[in-house]
N, C-alpha and C. Protein backbone atom coordinates (compact mmCIF):
# COMPACT_ATOMS: atom_id res chain seq x y z
N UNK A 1 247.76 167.54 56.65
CA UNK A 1 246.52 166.82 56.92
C UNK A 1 245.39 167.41 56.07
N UNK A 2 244.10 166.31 55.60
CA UNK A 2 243.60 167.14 54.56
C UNK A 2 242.29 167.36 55.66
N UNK A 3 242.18 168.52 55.08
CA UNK A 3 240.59 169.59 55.62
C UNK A 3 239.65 169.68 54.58
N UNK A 4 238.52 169.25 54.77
CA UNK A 4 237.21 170.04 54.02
C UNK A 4 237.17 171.69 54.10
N UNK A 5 236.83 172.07 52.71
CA UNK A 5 236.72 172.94 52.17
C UNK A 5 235.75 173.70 52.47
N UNK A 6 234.63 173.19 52.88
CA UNK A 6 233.03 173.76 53.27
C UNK A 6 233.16 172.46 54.11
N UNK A 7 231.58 173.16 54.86
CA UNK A 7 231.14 172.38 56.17
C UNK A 7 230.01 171.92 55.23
N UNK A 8 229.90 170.34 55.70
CA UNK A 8 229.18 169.26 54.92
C UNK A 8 227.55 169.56 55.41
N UNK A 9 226.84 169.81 54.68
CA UNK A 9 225.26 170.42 55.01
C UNK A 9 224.27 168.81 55.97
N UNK A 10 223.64 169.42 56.37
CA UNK A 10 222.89 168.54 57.81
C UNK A 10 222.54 167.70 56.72
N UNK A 11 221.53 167.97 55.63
CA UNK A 11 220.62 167.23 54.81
C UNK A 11 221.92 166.21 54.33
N UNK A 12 222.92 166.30 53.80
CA UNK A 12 224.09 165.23 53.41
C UNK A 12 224.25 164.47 54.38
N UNK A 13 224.86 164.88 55.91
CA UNK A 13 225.32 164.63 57.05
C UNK A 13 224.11 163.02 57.34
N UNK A 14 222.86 163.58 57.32
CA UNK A 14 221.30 162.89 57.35
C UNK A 14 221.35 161.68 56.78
N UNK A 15 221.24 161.76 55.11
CA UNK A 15 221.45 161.38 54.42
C UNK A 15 222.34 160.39 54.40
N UNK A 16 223.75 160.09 54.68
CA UNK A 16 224.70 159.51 54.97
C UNK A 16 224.68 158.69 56.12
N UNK A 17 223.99 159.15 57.12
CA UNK A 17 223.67 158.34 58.43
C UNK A 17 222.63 157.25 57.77
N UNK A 18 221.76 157.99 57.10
CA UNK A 18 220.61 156.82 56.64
C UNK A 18 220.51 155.73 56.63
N UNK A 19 221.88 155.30 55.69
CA UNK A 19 222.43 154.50 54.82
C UNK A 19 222.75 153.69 55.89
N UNK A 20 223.63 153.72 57.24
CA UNK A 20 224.13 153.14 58.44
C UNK A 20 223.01 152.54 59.07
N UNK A 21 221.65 153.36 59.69
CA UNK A 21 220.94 153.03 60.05
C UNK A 21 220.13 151.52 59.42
N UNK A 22 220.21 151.80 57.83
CA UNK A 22 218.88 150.84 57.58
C UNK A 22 219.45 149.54 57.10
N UNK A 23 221.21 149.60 57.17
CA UNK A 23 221.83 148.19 56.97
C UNK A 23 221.60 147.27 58.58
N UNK A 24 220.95 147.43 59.71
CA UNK A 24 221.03 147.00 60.61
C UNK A 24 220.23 145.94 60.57
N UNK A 25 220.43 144.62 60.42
CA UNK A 25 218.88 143.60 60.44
C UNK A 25 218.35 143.71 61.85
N UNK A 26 216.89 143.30 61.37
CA UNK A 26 215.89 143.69 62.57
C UNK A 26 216.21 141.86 63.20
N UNK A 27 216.15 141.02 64.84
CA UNK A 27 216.10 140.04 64.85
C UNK A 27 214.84 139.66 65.55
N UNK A 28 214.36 138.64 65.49
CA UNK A 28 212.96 137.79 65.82
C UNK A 28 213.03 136.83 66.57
N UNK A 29 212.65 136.40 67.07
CA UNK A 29 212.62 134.77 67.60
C UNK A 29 210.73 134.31 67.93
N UNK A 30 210.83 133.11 68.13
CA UNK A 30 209.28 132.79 67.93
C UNK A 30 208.66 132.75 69.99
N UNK A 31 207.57 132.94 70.08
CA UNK A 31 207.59 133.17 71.79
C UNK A 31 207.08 131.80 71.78
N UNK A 32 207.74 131.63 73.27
CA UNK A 32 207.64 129.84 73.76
C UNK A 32 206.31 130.11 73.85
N UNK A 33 205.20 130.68 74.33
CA UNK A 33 204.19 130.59 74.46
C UNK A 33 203.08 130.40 73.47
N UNK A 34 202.82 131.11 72.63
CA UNK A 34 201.72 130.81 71.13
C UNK A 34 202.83 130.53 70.22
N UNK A 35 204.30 131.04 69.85
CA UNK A 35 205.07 130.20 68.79
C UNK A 35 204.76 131.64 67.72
N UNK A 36 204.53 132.51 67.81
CA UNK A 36 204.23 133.64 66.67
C UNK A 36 205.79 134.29 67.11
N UNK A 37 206.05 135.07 65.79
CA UNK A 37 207.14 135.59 65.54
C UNK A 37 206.99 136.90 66.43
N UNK A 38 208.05 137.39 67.26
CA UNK A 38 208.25 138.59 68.19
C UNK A 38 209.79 139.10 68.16
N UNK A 39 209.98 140.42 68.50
CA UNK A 39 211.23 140.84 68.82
C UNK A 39 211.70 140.66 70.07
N UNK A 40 212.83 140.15 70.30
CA UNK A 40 213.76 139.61 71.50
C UNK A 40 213.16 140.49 72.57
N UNK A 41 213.04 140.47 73.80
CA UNK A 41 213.18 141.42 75.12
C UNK A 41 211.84 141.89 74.87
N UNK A 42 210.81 141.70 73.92
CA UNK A 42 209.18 142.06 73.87
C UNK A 42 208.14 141.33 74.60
N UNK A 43 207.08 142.54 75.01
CA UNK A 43 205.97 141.60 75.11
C UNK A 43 205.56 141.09 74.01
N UNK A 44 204.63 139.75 73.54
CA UNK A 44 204.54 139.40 73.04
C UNK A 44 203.12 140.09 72.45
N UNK A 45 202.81 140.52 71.50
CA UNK A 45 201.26 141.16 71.28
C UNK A 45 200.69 140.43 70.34
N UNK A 46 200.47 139.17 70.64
CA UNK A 46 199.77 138.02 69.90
C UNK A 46 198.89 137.28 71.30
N UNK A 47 199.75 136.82 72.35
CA UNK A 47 199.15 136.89 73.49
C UNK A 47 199.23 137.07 74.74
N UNK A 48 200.25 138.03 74.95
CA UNK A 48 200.31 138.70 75.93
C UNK A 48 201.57 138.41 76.77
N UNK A 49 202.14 137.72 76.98
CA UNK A 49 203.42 136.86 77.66
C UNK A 49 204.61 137.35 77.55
N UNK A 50 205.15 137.64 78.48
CA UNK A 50 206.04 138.16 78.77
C UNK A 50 207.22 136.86 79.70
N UNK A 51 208.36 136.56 79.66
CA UNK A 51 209.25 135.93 80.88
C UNK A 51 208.37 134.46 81.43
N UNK A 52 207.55 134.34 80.54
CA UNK A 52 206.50 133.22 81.33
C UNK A 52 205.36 133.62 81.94
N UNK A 53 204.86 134.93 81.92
CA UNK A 53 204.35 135.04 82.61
C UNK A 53 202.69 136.24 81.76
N UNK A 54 202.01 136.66 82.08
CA UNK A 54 200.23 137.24 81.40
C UNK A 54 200.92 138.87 81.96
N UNK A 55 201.39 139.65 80.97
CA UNK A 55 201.42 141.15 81.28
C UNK A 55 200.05 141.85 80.85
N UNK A 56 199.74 141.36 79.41
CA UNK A 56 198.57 142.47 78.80
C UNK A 56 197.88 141.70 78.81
N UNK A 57 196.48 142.22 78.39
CA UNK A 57 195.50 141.42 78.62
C UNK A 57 194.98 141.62 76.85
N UNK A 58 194.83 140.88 76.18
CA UNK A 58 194.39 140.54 74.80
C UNK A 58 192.87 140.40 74.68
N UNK A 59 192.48 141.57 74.22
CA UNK A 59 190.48 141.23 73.75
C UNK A 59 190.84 140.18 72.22
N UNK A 60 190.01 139.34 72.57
CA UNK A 60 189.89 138.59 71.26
C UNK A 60 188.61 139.03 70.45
């Protein structure tokens, strides 16, 4: 069975994860409420809406 020779340094280890991490697409959908672009399971911080319903309160 083959073995590494040296133990692979954190900064490589890091490095290598990177690469995994930033192939992930981010997804969006638009909120039924104002129609502005948000991330799934978010409040909405355009105007406040959450499930149908006023969580934050938005100074205009």
């Amino acid at each position: 069975m083959a073995v590494p020779k040296q133990k692979r340094s954190r900064s490589r280890t890091h490095h290598k994860r990177a690469k995994i991490y930033r192939a992930v697409k981010v997804t969006v959908e638009k909120c039924p409420n104002c129609g502005e672009y948000k991330m799934p399971h978010r409040v909405c911080l355009h105007c406040g809406y959450y499930n149908g319903r006023q969580v934050l309160e938005i100074a205009e």
